[in-house]
PDB file of N, CA and C in Angstrom:
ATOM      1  N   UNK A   1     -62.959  13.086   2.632  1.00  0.00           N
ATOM      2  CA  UNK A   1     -63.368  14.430   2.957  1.00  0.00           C
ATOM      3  C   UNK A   1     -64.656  14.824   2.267  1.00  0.00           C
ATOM      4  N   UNK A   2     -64.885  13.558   1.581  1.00  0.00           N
ATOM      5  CA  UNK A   2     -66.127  14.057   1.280  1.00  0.00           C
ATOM      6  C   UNK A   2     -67.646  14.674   1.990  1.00  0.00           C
ATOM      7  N   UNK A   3     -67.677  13.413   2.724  1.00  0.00           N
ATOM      8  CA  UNK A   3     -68.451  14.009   3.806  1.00  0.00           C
ATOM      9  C   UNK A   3     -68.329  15.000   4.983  1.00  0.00           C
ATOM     10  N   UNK A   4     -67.111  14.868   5.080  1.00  0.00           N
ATOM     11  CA  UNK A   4     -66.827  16.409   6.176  1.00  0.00           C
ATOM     12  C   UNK A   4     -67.262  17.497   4.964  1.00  0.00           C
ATOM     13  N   UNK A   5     -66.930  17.312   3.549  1.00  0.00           N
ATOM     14  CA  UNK A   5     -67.952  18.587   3.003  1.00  0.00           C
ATOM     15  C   UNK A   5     -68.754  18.898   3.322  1.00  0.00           C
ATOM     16  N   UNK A   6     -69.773  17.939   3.228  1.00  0.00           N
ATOM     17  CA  UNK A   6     -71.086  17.898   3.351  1.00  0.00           C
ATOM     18  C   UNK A   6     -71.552  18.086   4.996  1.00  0.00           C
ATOM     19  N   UNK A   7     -70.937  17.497   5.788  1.00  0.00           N
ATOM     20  CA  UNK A   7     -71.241  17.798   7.223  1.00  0.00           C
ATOM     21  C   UNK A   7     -70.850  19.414   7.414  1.00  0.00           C
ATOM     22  N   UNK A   8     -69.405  20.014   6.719  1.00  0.00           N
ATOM     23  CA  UNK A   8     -69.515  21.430   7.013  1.00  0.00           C
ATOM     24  C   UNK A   8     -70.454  22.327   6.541  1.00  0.00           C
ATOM     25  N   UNK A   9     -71.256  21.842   5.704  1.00  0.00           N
ATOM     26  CA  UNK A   9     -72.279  23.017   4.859  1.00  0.00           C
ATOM     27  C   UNK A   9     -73.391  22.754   6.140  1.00  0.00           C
ATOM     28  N   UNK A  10     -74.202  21.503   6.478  1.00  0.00           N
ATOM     29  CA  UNK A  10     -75.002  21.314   6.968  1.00  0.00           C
ATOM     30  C   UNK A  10     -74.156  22.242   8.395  1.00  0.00           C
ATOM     31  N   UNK A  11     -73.300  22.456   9.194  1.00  0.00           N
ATOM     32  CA  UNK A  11     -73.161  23.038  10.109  1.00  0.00           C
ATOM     33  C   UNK A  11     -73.454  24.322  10.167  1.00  0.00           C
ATOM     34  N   UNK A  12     -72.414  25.113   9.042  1.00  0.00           N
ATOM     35  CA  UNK A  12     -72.628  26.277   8.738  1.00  0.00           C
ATOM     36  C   UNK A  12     -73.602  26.532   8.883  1.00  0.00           C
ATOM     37  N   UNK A  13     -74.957  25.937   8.222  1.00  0.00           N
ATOM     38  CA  UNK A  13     -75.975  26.367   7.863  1.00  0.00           C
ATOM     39  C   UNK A  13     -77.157  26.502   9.257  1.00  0.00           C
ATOM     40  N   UNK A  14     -76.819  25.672  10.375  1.00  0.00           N
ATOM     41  CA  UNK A  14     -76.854  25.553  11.340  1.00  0.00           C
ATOM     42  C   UNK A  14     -76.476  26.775  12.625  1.00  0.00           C
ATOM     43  N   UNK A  15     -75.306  26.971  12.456  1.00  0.00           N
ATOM     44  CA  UNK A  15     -74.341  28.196  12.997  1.00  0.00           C
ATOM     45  C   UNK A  15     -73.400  27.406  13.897  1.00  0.00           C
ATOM     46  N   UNK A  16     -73.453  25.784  13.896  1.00  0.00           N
ATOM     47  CA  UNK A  16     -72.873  24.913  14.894  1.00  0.00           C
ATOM     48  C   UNK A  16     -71.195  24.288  14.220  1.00  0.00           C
ATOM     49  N   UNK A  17     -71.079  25.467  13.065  1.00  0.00           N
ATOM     50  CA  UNK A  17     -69.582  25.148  12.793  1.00  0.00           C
ATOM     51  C   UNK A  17     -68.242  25.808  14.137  1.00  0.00           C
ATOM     52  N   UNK A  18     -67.485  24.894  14.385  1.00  0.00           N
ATOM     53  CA  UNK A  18     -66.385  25.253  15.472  1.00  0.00           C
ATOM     54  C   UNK A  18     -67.047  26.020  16.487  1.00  0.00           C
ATOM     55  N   UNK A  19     -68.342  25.829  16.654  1.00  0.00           N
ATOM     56  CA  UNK A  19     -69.193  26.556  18.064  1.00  0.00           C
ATOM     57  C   UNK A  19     -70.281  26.155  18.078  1.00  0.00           C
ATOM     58  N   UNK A  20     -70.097  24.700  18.975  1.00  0.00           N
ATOM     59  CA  UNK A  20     -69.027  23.816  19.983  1.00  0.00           C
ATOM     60  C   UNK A  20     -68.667  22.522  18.979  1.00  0.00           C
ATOM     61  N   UNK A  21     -69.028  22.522  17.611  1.00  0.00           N
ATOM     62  CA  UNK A  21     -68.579  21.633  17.150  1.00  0.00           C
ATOM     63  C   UNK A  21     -67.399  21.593  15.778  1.00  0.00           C
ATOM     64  N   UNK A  22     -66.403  20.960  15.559  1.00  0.00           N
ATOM     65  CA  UNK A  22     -65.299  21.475  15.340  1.00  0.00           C
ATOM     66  C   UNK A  22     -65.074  19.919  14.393  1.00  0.00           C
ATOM     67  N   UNK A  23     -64.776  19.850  12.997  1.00  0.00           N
ATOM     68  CA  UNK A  23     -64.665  19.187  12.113  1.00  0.00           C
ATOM     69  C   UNK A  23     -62.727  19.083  11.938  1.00  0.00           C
ATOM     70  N   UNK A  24     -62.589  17.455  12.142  1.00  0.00           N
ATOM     71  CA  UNK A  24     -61.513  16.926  11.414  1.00  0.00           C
ATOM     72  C   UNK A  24     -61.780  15.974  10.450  1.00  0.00           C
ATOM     73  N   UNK A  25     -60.942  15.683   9.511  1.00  0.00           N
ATOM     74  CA  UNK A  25     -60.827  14.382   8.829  1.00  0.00           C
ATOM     75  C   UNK A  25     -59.850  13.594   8.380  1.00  0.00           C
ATOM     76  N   UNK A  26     -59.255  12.900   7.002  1.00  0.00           N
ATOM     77  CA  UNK A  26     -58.536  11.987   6.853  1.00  0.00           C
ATOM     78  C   UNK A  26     -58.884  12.254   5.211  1.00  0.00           C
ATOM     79  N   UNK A  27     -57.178  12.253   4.731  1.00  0.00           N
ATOM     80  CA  UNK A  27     -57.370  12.565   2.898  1.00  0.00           C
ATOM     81  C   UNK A  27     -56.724  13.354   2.556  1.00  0.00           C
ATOM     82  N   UNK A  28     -56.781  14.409   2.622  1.00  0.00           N
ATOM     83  CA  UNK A  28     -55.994  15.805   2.073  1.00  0.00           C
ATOM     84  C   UNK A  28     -56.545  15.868   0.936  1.00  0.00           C
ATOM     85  N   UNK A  29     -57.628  15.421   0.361  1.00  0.00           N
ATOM     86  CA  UNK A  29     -57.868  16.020  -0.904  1.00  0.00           C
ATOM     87  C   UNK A  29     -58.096  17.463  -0.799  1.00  0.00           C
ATOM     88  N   UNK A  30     -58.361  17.990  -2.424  1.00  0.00           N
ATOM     89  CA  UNK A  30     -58.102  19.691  -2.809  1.00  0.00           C
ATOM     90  C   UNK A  30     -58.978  20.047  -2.091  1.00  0.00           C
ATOM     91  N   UNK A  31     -60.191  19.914  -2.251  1.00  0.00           N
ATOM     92  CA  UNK A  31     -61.444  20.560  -1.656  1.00  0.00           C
ATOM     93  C   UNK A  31     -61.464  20.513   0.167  1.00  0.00           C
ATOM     94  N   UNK A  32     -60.828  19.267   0.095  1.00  0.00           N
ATOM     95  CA  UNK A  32     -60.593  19.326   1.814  1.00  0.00           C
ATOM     96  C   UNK A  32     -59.533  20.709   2.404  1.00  0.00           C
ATOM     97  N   UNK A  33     -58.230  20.373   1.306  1.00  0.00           N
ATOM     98  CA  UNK A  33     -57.431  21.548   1.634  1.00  0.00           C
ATOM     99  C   UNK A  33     -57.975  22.700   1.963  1.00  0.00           C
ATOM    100  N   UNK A  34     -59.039  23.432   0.966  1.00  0.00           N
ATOM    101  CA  UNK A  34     -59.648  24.688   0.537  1.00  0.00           C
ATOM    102  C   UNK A  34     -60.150  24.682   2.255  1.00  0.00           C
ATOM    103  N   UNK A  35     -61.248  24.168   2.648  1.00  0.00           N
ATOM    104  CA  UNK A  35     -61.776  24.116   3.799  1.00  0.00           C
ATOM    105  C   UNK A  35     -60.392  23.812   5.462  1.00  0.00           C
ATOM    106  N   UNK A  36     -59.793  23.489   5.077  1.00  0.00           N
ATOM    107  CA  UNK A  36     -58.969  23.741   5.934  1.00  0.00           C
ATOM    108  C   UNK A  36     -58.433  25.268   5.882  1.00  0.00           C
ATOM    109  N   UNK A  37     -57.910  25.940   5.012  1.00  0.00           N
ATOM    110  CA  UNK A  37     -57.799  27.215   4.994  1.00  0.00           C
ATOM    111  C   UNK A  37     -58.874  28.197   5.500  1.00  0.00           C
ATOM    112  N   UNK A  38     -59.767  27.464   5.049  1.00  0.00           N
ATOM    113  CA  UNK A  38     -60.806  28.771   5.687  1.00  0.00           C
ATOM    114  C   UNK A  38     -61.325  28.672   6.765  1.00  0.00           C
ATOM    115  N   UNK A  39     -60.829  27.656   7.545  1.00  0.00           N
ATOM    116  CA  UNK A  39     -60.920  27.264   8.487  1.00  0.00           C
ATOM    117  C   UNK A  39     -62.281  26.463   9.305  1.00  0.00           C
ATOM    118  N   UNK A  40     -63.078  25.626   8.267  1.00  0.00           N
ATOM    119  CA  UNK A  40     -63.991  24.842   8.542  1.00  0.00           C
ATOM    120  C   UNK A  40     -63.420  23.617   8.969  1.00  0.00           C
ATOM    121  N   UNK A  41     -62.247  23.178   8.419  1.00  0.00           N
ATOM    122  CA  UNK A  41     -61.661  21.671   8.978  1.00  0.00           C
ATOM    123  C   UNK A  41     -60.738  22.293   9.739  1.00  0.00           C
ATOM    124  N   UNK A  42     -60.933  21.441  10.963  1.00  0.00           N
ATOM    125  CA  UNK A  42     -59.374  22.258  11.575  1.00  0.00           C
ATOM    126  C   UNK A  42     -58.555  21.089  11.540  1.00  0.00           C
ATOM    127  N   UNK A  43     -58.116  19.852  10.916  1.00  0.00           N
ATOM    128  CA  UNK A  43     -57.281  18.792  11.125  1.00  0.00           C
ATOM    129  C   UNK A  43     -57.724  18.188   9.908  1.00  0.00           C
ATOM    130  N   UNK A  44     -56.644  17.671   9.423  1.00  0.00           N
ATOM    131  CA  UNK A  44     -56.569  16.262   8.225  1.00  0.00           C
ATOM    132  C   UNK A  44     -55.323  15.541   8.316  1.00  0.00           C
ATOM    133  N   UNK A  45     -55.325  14.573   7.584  1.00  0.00           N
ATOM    134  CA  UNK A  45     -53.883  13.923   7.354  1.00  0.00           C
ATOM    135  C   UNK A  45     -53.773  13.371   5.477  1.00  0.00           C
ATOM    136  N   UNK A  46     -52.776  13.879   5.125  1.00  0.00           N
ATOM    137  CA  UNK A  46     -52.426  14.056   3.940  1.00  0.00           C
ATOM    138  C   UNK A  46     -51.982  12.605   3.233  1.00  0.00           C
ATOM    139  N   UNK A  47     -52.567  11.944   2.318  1.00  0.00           N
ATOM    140  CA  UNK A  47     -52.777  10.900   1.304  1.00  0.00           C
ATOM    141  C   UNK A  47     -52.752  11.248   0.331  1.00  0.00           C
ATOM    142  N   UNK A  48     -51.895  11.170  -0.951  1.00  0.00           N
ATOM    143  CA  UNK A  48     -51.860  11.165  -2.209  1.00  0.00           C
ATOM    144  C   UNK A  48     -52.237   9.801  -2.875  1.00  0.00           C
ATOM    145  N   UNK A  49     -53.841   9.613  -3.705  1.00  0.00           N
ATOM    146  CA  UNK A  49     -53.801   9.062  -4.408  1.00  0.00           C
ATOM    147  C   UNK A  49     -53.116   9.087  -5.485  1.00  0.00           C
ATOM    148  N   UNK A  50     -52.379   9.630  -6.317  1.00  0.00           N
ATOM    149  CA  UNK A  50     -51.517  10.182  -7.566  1.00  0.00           C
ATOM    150  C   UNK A  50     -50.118   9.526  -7.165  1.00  0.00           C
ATOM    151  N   UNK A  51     -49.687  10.460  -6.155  1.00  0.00           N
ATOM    152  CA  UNK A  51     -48.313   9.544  -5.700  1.00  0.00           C
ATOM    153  C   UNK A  51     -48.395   8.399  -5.046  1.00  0.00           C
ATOM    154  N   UNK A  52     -49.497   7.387  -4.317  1.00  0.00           N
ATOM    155  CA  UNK A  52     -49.610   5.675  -4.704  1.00  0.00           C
ATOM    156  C   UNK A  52     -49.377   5.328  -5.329  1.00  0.00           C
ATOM    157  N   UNK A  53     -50.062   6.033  -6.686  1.00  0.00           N
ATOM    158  CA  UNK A  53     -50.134   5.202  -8.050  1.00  0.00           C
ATOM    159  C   UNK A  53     -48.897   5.522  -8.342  1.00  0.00           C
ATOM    160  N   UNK A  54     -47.834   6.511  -8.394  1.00  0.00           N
ATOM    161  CA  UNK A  54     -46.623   6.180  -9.230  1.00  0.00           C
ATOM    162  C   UNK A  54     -45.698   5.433  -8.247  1.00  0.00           C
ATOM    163  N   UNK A  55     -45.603   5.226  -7.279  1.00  0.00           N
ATOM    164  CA  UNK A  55     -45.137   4.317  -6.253  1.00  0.00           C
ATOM    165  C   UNK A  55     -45.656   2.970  -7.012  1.00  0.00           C
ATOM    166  N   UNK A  56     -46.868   2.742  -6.649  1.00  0.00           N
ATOM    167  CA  UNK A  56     -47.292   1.101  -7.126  1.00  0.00           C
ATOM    168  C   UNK A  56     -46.843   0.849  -7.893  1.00  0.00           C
ATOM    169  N   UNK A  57     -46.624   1.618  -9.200  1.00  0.00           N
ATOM    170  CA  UNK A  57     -46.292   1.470 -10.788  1.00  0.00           C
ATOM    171  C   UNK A  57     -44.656   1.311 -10.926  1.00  0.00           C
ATOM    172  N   UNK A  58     -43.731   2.093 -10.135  1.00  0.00           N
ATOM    173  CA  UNK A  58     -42.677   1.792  -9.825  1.00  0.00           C
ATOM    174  C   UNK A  58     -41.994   0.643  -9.500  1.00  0.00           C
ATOM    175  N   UNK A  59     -42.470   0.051  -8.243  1.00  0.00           N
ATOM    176  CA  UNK A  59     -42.962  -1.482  -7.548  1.00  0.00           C
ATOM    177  C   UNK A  59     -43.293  -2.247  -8.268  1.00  0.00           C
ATOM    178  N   UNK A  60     -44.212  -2.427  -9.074  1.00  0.00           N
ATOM    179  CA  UNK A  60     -44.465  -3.376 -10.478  1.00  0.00           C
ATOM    180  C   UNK A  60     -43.328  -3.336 -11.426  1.00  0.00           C
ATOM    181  N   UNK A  61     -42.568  -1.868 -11.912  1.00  0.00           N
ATOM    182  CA  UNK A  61     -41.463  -2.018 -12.969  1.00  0.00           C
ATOM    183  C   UNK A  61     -40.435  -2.397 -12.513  1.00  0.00           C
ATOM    184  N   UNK A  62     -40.325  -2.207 -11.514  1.00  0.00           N
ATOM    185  CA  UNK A  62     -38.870  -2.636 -10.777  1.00  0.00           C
ATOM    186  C   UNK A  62     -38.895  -4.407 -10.270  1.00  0.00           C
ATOM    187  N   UNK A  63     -40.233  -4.666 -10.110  1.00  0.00           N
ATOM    188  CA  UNK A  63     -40.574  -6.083 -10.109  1.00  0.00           C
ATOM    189  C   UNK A  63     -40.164  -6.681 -11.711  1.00  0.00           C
ATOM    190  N   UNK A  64     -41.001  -6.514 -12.771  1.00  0.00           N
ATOM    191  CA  UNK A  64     -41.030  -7.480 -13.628  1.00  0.00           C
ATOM    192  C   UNK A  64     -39.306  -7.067 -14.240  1.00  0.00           C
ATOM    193  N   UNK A  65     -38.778  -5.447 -14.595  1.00  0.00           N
ATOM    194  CA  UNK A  65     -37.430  -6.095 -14.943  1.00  0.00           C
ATOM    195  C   UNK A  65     -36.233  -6.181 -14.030  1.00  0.00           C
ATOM    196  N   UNK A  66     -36.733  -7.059 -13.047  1.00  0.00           N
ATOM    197  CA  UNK A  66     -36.121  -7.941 -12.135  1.00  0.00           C
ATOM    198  C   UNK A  66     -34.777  -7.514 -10.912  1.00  0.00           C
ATOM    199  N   UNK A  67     -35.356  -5.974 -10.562  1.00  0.00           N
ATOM    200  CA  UNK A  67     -34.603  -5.333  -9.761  1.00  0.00           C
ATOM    201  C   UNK A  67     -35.001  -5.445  -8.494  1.00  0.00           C
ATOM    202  N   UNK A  68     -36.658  -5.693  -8.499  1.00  0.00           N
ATOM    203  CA  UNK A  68     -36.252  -6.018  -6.990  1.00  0.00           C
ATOM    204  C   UNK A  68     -37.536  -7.759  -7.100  1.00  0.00           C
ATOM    205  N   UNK A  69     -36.973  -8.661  -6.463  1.00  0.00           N
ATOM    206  CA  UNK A  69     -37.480 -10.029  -6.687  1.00  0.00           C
ATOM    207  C   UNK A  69     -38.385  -9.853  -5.750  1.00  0.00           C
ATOM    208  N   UNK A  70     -38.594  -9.439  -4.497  1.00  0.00           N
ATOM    209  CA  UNK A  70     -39.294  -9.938  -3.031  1.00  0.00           C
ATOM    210  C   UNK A  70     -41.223  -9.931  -3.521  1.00  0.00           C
ATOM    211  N   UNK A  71     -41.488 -10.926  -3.133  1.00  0.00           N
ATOM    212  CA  UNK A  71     -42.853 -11.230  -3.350  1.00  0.00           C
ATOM    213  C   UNK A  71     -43.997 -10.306  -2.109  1.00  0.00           C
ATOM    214  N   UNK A  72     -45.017 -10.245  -2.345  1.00  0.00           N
ATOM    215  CA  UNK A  72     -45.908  -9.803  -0.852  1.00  0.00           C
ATOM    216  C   UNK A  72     -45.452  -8.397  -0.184  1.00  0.00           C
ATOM    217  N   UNK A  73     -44.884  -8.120  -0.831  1.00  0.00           N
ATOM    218  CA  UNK A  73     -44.043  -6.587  -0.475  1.00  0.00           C
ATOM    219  C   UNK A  73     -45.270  -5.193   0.158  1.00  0.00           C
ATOM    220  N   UNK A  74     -44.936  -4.989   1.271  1.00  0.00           N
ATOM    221  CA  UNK A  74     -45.904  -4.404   1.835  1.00  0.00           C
ATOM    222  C   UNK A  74     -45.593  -2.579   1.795  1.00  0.00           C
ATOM    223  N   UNK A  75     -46.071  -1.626   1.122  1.00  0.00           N
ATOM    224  CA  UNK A  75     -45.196  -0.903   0.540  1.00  0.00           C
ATOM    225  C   UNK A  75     -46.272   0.600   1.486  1.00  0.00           C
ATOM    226  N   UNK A  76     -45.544   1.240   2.368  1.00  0.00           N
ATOM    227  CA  UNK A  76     -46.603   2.295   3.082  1.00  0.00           C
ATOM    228  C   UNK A  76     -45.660   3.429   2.746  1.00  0.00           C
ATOM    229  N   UNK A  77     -46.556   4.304   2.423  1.00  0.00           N
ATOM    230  CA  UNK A  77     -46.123   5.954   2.227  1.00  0.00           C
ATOM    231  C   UNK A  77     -46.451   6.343   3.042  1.00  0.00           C
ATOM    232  N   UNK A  78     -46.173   7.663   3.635  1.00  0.00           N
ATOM    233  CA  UNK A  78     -46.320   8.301   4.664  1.00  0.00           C
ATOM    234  C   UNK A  78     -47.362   9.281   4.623  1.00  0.00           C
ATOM    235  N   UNK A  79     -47.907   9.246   5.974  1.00  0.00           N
ATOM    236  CA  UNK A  79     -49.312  10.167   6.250  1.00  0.00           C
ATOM    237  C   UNK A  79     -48.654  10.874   7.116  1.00  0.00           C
ATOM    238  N   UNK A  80     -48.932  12.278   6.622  1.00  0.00           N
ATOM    239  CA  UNK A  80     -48.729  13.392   7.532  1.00  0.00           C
ATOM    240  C   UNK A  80     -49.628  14.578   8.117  1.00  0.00           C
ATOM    241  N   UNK A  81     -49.688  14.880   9.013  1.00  0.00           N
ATOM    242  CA  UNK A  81     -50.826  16.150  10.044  1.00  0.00           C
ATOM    243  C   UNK A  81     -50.622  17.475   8.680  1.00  0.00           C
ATOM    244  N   UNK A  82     -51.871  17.867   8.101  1.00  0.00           N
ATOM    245  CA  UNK A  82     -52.315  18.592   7.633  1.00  0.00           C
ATOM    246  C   UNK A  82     -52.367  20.199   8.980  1.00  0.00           C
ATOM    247  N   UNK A  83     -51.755  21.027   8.736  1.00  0.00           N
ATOM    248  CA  UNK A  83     -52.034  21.644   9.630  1.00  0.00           C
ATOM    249  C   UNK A  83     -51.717  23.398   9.244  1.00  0.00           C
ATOM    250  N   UNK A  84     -52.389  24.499   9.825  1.00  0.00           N
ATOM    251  CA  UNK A  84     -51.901  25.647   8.954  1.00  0.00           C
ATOM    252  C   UNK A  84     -50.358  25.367   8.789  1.00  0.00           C
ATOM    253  N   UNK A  85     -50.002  25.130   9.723  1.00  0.00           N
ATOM    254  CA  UNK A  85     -47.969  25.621   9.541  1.00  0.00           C
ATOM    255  C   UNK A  85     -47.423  24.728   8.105  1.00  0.00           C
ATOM    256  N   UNK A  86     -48.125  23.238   7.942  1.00  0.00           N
ATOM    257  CA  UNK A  86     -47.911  22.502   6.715  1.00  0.00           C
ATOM    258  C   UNK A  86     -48.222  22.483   5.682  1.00  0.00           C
ATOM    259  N   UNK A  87     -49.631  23.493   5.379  1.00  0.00           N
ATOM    260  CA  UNK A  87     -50.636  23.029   4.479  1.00  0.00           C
ATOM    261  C   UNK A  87     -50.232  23.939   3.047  1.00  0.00           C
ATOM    262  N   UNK A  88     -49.125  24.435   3.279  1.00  0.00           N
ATOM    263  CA  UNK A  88     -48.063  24.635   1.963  1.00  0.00           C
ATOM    264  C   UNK A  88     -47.225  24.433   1.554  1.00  0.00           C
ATOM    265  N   UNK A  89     -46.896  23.255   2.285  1.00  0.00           N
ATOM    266  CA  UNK A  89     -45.548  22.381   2.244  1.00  0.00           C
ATOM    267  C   UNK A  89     -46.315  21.275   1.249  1.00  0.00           C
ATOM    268  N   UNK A  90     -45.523  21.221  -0.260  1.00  0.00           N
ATOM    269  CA  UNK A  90     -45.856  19.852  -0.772  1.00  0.00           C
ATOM    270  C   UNK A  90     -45.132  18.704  -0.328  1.00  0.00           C
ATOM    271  N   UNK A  91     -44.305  18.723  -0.088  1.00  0.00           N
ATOM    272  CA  UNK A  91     -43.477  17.938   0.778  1.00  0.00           C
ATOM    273  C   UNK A  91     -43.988  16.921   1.812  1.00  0.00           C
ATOM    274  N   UNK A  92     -45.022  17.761   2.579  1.00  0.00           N
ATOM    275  CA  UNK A  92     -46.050  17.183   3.728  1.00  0.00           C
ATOM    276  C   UNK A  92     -47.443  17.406   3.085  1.00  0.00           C
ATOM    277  N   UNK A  93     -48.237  18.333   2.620  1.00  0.00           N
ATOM    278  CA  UNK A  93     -49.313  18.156   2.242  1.00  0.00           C
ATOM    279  C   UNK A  93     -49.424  17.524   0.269  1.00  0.00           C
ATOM    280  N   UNK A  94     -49.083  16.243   0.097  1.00  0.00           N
ATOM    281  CA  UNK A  94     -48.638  16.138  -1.104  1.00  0.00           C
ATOM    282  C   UNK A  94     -49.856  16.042  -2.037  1.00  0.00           C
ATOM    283  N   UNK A  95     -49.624  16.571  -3.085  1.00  0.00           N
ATOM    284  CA  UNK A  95     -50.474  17.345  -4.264  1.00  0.00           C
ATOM    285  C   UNK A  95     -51.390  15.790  -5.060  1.00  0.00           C
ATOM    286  N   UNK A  96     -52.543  15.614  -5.120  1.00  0.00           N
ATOM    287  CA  UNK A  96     -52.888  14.586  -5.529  1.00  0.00           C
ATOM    288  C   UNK A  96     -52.775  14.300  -6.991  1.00  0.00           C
ATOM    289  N   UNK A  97     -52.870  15.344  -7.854  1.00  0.00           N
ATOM    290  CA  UNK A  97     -52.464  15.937  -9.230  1.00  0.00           C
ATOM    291  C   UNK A  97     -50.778  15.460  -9.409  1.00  0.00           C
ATOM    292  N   UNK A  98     -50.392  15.165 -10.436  1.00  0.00           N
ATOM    293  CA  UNK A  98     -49.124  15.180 -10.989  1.00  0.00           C
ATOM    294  C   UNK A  98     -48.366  16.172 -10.578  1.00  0.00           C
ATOM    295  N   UNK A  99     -47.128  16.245  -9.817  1.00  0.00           N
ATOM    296  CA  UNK A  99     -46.587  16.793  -9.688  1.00  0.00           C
ATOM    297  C   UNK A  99     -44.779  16.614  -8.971  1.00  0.00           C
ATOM    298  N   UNK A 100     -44.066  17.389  -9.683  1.00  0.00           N
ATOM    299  CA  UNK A 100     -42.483  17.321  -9.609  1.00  0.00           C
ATOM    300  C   UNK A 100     -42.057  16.798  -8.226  1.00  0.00           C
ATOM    301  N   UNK A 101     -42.773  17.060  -7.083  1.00  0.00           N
ATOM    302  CA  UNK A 101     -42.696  16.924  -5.628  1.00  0.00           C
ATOM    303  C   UNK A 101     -42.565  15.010  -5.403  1.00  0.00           C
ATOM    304  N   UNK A 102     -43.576  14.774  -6.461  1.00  0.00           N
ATOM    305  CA  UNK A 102     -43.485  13.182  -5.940  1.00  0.00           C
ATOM    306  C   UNK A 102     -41.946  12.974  -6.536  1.00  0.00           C
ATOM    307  N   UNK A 103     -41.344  12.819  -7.620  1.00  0.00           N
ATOM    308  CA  UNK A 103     -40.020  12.489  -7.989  1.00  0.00           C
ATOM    309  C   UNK A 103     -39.478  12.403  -6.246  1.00  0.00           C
ATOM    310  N   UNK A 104     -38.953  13.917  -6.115  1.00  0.00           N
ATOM    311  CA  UNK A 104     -38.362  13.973  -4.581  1.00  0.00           C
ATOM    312  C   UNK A 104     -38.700  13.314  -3.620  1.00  0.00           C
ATOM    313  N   UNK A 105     -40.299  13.395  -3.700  1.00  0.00           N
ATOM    314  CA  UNK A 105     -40.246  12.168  -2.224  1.00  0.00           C
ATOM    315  C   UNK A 105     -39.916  11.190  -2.421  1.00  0.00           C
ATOM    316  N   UNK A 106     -40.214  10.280  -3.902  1.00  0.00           N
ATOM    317  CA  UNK A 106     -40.024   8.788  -3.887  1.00  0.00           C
ATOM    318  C   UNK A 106     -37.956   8.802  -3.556  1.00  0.00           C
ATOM    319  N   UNK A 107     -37.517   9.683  -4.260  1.00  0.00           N
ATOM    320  CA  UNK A 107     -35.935   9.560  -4.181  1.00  0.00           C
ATOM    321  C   UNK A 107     -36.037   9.563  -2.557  1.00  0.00           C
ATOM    322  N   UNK A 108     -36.531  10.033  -1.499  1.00  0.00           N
ATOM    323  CA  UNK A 108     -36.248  10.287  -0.236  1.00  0.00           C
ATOM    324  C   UNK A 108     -36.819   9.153   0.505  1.00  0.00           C
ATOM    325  N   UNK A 109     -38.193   8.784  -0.204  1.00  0.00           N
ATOM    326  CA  UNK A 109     -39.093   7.354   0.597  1.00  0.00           C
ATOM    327  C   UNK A 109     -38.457   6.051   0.639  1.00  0.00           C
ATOM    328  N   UNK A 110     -38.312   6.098  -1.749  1.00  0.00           N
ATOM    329  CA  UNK A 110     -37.952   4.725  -2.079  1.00  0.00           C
ATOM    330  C   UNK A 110     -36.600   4.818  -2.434  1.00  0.00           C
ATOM    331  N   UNK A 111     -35.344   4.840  -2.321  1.00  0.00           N
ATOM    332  CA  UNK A 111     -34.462   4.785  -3.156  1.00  0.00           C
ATOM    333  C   UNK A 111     -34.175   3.743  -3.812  1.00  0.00           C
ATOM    334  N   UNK A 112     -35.012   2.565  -3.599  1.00  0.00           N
ATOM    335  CA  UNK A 112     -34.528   1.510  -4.296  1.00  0.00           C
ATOM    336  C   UNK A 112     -35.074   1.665  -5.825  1.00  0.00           C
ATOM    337  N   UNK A 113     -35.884   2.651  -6.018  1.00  0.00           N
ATOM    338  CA  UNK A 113     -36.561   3.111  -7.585  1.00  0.00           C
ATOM    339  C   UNK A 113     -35.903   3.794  -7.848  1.00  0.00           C
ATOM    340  N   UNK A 114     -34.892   4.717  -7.547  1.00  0.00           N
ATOM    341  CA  UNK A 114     -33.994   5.930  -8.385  1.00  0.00           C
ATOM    342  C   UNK A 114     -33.444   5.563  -9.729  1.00  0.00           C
ATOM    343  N   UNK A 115     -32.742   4.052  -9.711  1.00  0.00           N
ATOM    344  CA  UNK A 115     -32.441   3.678 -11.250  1.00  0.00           C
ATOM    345  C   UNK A 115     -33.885   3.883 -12.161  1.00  0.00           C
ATOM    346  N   UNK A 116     -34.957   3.723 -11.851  1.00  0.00           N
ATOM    347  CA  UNK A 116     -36.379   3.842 -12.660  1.00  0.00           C
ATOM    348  C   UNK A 116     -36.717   5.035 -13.312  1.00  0.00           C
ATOM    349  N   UNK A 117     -36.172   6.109 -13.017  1.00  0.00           N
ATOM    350  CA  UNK A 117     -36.519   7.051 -13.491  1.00  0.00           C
ATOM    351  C   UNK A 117     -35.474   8.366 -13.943  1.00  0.00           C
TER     352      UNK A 117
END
């Protein structure tokens, strides 16, 4: 979303924001969020770098003390439509920052990590 930043300022500045041209992207980062509210992005899809990483890190502990053996393990979290009706749902728009929400999803994604934590 970085560059949809940058493409929304250059529009604005233009007057060619959402008239006729109309910005989506891919990420959910904060700053993307912000611009979705105000309605410069009208579409994203929500990626937590933060909750990867405690997923991956999970996946590694549960690897080395030997709970789960499987090698090559292909491990996908879920991307979800950023959209007004969602975009206060942490649940669906998940928080890239630390936060209590990932516990719940991983119990709902991974259960094979629940002994981990």
């Amino acid at each position: 979303e970085e560059m949809a930043a940058a493409v929304v300022r250059m529009l604005k500045t233009r007057g060619l924001l959402n008239d006729p041209i109309r910005v989506i992207t891919t990420n959910g980062a904060p700053y993307g969020i912000e611009l979705i509210k105000e309605g410069s992005i009208d579409y994203s899809i929500s990626t937590s770098p933060g909750w990867e990483g405690f997923v991956s890190f999970l996946a590694l502990h549960a690897y080395t003390q030997e709970l789960i053996t499987d090698l090559n393990q292909q491990i996908l979290l879920p991307n979800t439509p950023i959209t007004p009706e969602t975009i206060d749902d942490k649940t669906k728009v998940v928080p890239w920052d630390v936060d209590p929400v990932w516990i719940d999803l991983t119990r709902e994604y991974f259960p094979q990590y629940n002994s981990l934590y």
